[in-house]
N, C-alpha and C. Protein backbone atom coordinates (compact mmCIF):
# COMPACT_ATOMS: atom_id res chain seq x y z
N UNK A 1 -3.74 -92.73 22.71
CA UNK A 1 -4.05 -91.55 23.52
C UNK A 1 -2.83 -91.19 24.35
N UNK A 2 -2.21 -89.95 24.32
CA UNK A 2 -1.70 -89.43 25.01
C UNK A 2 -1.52 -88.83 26.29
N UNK A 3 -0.73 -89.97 27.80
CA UNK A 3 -1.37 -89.67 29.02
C UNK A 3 0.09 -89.11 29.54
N UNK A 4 0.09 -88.04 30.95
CA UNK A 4 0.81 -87.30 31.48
C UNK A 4 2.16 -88.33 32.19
N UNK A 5 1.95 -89.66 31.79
CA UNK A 5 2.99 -90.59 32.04
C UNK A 5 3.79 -90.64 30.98
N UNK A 6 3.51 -90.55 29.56
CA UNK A 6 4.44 -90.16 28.66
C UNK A 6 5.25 -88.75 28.74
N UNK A 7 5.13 -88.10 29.41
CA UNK A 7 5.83 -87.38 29.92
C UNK A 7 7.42 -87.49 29.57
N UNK A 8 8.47 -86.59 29.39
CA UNK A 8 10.18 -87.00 29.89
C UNK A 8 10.48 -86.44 28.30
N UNK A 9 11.86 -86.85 28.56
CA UNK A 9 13.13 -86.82 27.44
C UNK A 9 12.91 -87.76 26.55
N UNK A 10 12.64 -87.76 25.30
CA UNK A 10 12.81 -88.70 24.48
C UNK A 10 14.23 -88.44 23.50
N UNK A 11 14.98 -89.47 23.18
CA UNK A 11 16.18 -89.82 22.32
C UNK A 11 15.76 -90.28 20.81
N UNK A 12 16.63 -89.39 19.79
CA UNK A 12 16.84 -90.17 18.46
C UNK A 12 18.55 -90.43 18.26
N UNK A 13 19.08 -91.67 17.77
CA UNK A 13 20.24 -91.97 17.68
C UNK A 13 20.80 -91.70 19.03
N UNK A 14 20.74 -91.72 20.01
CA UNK A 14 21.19 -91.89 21.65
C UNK A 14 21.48 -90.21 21.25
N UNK A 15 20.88 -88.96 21.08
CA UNK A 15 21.17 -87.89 21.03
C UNK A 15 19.60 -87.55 21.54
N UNK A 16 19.77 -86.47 22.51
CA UNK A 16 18.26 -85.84 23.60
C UNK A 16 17.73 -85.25 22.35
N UNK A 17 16.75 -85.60 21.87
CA UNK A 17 15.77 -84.83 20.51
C UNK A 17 14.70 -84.07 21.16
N UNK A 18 13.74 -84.26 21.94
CA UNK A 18 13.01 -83.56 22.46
C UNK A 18 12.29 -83.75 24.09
N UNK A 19 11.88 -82.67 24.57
CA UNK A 19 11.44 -82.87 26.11
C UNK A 19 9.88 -82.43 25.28
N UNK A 20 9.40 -83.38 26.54
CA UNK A 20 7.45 -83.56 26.04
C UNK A 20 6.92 -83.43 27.54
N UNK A 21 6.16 -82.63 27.88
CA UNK A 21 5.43 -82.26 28.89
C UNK A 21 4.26 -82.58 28.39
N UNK A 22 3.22 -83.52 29.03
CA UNK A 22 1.84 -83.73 29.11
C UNK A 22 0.98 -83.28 29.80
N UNK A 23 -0.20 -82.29 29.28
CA UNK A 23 -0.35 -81.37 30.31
C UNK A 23 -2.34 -81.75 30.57
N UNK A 24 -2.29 -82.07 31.71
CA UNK A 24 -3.61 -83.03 31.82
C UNK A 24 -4.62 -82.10 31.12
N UNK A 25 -6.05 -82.58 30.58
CA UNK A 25 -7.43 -81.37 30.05
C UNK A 25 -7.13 -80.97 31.36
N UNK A 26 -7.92 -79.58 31.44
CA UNK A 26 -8.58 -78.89 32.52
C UNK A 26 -7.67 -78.37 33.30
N UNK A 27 -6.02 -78.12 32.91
CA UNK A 27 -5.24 -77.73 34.10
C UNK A 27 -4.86 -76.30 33.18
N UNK A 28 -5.02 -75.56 34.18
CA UNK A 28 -4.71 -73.89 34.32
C UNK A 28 -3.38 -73.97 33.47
N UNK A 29 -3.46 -72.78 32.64
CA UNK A 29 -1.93 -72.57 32.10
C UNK A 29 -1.59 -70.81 32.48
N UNK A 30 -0.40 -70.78 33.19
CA UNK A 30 -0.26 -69.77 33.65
C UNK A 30 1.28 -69.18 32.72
N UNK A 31 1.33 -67.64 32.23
CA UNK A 31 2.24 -67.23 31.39
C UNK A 31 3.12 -66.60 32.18
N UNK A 32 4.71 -66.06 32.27
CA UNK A 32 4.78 -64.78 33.07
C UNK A 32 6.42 -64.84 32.17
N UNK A 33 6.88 -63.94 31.93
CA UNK A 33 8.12 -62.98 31.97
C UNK A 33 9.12 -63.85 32.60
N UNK A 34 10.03 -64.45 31.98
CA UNK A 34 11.74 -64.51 32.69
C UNK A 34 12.17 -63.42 33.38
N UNK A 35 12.29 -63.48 34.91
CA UNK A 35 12.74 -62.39 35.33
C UNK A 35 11.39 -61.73 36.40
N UNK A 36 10.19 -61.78 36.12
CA UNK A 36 9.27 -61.49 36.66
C UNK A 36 8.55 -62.58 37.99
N UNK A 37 7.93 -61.64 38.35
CA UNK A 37 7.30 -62.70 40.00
C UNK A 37 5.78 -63.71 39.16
N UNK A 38 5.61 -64.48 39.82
CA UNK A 38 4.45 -64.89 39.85
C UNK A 38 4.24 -65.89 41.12
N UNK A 39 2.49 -66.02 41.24
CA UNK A 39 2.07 -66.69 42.46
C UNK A 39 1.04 -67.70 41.53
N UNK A 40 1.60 -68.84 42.24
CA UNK A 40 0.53 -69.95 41.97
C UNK A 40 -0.31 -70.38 43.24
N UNK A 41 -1.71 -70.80 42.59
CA UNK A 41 -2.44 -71.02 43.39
C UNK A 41 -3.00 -72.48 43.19
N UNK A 42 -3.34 -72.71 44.35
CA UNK A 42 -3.74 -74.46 44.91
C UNK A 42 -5.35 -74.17 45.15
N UNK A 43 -5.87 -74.85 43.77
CA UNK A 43 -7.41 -74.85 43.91
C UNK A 43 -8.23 -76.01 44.51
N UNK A 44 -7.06 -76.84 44.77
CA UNK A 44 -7.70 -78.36 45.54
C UNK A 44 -7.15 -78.37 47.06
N UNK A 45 -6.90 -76.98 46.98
CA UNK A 45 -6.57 -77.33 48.51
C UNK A 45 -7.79 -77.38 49.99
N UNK A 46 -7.38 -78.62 51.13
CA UNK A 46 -8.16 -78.81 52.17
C UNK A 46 -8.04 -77.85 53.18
N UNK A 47 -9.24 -77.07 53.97
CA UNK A 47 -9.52 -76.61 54.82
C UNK A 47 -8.52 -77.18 56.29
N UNK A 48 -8.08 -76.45 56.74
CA UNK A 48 -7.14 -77.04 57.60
C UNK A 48 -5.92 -78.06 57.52
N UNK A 49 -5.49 -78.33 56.09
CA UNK A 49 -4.52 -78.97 56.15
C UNK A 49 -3.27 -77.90 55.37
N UNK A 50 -1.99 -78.43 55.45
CA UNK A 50 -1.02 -77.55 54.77
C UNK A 50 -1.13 -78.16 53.21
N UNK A 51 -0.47 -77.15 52.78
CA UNK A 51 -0.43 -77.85 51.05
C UNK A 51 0.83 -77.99 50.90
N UNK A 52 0.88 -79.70 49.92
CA UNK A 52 2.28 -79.76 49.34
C UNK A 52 2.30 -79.47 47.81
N UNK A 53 3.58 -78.73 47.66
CA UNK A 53 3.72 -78.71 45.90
C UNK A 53 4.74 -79.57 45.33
N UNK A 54 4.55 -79.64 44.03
CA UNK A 54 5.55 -80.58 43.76
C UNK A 54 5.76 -80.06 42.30
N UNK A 55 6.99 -80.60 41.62
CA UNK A 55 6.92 -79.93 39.91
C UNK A 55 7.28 -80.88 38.88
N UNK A 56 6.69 -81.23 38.03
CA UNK A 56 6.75 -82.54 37.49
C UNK A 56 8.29 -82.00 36.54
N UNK A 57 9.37 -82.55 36.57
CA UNK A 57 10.61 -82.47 35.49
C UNK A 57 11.15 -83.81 34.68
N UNK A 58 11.39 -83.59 33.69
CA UNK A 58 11.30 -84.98 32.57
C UNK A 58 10.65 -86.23 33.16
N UNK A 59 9.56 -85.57 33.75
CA UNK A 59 8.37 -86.92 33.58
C UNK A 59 8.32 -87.06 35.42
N UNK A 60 9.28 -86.89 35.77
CA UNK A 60 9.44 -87.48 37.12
C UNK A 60 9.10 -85.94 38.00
N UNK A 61 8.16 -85.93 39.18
CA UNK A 61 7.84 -85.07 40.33
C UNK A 61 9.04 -84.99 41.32
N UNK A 62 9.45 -83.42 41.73
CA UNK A 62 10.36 -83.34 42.40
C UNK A 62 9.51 -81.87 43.60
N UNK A 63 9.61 -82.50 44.36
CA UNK A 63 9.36 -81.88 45.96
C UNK A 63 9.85 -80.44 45.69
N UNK A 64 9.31 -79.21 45.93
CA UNK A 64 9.77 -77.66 45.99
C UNK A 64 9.53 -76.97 47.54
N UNK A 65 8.37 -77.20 48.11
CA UNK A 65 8.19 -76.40 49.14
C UNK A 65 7.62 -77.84 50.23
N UNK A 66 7.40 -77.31 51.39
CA UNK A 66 6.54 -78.09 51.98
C UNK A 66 5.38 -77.75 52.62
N UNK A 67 4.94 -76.64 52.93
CA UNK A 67 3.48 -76.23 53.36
C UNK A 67 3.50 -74.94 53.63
N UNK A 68 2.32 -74.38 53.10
CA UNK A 68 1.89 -72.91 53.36
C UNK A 68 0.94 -72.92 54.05
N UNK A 69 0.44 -72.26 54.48
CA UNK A 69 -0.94 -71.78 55.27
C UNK A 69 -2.25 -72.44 54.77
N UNK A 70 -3.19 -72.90 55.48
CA UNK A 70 -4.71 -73.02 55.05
C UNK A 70 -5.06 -71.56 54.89
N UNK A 71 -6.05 -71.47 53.62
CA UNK A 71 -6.55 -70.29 53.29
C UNK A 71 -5.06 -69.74 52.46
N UNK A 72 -4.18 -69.59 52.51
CA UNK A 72 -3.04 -69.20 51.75
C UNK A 72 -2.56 -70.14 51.00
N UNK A 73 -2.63 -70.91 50.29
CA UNK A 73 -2.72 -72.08 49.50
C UNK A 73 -2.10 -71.35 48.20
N UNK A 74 -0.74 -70.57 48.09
CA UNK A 74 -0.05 -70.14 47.02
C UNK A 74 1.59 -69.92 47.09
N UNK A 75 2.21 -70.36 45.92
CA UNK A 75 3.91 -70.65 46.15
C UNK A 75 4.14 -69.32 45.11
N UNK A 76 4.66 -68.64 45.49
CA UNK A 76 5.03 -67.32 45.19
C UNK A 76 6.62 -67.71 44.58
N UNK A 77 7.18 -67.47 43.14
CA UNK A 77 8.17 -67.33 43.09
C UNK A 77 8.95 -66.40 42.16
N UNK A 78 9.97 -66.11 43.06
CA UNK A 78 10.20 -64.45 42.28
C UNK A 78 11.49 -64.85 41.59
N UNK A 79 11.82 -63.56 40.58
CA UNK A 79 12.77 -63.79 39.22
C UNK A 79 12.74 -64.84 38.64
N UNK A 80 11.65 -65.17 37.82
CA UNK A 80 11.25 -66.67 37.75
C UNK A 80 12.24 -66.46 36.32
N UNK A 81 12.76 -67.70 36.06
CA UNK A 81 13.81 -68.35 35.29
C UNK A 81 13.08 -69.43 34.18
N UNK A 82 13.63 -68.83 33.01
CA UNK A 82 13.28 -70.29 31.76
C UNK A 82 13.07 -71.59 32.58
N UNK A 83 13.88 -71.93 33.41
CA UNK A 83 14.17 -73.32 33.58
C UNK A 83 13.04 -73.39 34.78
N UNK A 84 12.08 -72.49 35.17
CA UNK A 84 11.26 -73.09 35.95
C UNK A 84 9.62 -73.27 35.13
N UNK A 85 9.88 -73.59 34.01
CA UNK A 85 8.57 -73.82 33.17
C UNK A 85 7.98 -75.53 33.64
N UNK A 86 6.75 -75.62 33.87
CA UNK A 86 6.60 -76.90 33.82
C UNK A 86 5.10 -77.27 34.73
N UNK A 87 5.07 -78.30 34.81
CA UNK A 87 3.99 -78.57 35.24
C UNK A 87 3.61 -78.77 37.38
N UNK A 88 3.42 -78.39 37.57
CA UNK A 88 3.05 -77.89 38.80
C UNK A 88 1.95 -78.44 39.66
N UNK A 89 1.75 -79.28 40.70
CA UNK A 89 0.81 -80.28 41.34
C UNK A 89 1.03 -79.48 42.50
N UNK A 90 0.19 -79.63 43.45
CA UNK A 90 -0.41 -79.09 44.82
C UNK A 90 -1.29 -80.34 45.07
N UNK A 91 -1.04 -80.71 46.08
CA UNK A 91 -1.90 -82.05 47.32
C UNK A 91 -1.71 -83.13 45.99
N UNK A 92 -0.41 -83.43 45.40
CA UNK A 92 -0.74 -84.81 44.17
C UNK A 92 -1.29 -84.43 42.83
N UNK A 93 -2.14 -83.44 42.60
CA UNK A 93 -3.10 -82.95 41.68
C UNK A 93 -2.43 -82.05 40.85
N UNK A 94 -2.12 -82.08 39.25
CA UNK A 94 -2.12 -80.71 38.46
C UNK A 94 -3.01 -79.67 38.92
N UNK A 95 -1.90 -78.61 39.31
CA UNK A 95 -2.47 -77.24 39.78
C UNK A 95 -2.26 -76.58 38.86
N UNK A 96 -1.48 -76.26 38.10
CA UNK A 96 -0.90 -75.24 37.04
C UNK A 96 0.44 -75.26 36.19
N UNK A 97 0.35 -75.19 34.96
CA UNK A 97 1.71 -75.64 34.33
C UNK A 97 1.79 -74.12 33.55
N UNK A 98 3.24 -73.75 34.01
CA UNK A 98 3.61 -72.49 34.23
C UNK A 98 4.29 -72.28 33.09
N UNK A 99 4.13 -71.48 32.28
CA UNK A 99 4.68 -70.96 30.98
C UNK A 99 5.73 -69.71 31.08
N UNK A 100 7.08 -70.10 31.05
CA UNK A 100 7.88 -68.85 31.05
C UNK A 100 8.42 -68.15 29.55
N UNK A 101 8.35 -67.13 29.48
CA UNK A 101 9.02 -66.18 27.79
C UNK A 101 10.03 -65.60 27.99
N UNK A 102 10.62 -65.99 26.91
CA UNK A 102 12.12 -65.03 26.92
C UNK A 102 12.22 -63.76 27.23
N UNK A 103 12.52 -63.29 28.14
CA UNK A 103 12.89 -61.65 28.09
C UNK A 103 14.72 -61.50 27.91
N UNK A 104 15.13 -60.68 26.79
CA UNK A 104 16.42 -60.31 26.26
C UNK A 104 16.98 -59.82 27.21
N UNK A 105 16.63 -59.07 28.28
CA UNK A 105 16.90 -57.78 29.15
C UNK A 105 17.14 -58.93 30.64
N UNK A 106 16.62 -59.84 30.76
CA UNK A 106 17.25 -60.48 31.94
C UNK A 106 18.36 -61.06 32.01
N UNK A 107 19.55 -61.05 33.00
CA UNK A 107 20.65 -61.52 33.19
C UNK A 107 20.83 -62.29 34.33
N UNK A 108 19.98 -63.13 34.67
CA UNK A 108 20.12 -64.32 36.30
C UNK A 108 20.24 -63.11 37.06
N UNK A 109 21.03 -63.60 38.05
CA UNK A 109 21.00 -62.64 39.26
C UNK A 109 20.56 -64.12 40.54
N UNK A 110 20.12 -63.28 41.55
CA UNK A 110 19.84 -63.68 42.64
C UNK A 110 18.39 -63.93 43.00
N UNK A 111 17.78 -65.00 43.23
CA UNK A 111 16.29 -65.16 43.40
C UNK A 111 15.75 -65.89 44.82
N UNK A 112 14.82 -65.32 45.40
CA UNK A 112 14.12 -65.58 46.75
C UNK A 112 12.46 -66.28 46.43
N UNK A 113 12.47 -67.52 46.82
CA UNK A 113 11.30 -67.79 47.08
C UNK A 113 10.91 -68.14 48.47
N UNK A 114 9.65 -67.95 49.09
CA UNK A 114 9.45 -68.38 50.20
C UNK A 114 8.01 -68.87 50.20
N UNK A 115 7.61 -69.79 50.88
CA UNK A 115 6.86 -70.28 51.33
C UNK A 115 6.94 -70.12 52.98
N UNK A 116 5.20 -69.66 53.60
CA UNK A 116 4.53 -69.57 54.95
C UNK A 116 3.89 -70.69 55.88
N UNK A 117 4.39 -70.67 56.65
CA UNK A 117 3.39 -71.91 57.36
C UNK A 117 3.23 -71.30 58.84
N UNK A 118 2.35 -71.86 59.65
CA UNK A 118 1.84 -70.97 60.53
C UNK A 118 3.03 -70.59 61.93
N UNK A 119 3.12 -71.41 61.76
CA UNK A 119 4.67 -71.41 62.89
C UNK A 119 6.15 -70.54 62.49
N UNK A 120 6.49 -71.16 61.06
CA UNK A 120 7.64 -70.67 60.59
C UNK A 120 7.83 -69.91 59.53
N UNK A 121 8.64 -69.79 59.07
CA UNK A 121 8.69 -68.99 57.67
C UNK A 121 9.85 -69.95 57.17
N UNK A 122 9.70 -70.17 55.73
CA UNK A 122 11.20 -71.20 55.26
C UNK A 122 11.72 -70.30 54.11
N UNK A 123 12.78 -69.95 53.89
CA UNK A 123 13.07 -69.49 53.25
C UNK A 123 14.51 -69.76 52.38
N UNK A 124 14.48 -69.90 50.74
CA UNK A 124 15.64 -70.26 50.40
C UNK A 124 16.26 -69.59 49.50
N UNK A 125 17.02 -69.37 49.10
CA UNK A 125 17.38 -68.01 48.33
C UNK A 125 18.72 -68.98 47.07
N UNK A 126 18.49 -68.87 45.94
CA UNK A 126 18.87 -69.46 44.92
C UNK A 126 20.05 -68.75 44.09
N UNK A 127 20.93 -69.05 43.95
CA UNK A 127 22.25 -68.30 42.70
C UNK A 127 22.12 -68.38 41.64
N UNK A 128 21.87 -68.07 40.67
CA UNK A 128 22.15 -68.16 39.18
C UNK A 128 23.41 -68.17 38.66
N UNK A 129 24.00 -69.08 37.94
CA UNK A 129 24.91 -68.91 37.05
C UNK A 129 24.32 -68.79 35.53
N UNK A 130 24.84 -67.91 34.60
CA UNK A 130 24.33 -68.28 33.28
C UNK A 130 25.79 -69.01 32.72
N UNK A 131 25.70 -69.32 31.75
CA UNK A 131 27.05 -69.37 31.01
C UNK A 131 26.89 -69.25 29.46
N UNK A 132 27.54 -68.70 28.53
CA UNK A 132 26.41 -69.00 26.55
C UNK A 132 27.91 -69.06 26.45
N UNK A 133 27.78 -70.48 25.09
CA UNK A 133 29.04 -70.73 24.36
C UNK A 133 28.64 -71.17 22.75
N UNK A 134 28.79 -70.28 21.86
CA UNK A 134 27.93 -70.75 20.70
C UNK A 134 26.95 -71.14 20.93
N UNK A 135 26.03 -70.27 20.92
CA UNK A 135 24.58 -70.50 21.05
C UNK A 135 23.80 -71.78 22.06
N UNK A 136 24.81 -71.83 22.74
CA UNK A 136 24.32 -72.76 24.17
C UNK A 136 24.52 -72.50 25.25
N UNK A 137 23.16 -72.54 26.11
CA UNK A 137 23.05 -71.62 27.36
C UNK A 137 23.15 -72.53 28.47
N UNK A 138 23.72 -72.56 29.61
CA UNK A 138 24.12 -73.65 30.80
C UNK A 138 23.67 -72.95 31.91
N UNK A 139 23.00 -73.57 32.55
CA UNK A 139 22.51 -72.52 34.44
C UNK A 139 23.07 -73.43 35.19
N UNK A 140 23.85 -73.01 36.32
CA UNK A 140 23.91 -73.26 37.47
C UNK A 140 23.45 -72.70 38.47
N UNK A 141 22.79 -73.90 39.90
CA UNK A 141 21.86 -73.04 40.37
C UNK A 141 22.50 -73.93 42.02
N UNK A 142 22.92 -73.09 42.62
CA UNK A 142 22.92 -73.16 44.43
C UNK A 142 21.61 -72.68 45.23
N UNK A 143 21.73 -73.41 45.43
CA UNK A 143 20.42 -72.96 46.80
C UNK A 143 20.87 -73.46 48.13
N UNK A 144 20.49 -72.25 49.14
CA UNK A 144 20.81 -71.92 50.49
C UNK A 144 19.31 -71.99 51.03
N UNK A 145 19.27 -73.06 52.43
CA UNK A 145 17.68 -72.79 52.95
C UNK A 145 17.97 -72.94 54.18
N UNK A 146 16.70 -71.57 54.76
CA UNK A 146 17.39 -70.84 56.27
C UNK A 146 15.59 -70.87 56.78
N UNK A 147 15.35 -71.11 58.50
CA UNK A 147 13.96 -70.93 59.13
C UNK A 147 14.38 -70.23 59.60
């Protein structure tokens, strides 16, 4: 049986052959446009507490925001990028594993996500680099984060 701990990069001949995302039953699959906004939402979220998100990448969870609002329990992120496909937890829990599609017509650029919390606003604003060299595409990505 196949569990969300098999997760990651697997190797043939010490060469990266394929990335395997395990995507638990019952978790939301959300589609959207390279280049386009989308908002995810936290369906396990507690009444009065903040929500954390997190994004599962080759197997391993990496920290994105740190709390939005009770009752606002959603990470909004705009010019969303190939490279932000993946599986998506709120309070520990698969919330949504986010499906991005090629659009021909996008060229990186500059992207703003923010997350609300009742006090502050956090906000971080991301660079794109693309780079294509024979059919291989490279991103570089800076991020700047300002309250």
């Amino acid at each position: 049986k196949v569990d969300v701990s098999d997760s990651g990069r697997y190797f043939c001949n010490d060469e990266s052959a394929v990335e395997l995302t395990v995507i638990p039953s019952g978790t939301r699959t959300q589609t959207v446009k390279e280049g386009k906004d989308t908002t995810l939402k936290c369906l396990n979220a507690s009444e009065g507490y903040k929500s954390s998100w997190s994004r599962e990448i080759a197997g391993r969870p990496e920290r994105i925001r740190s709390a939005v609002p009770p009752g606002g329990e959603k990470l909004k992120i705009t010019k969303v990028q190939l490279s932000d496909f993946g599986l998506y937890f709120c309070n520990g829990k698969p919330a949504v594993y986010l499906k991005v599609t090629k659009n021909n017509k996008h060229q990186g650029g500059k992207r703003t996500t923010t997350s609300t919390t009742p006090a502050t606003t956090e906000r971080s604003t991301t660079y794109l680099t693309s780079a294509s060299t024979a059919g291989t595409t490279s991103t570089a990505k800076t991020t700047m984060k300002t309250e």
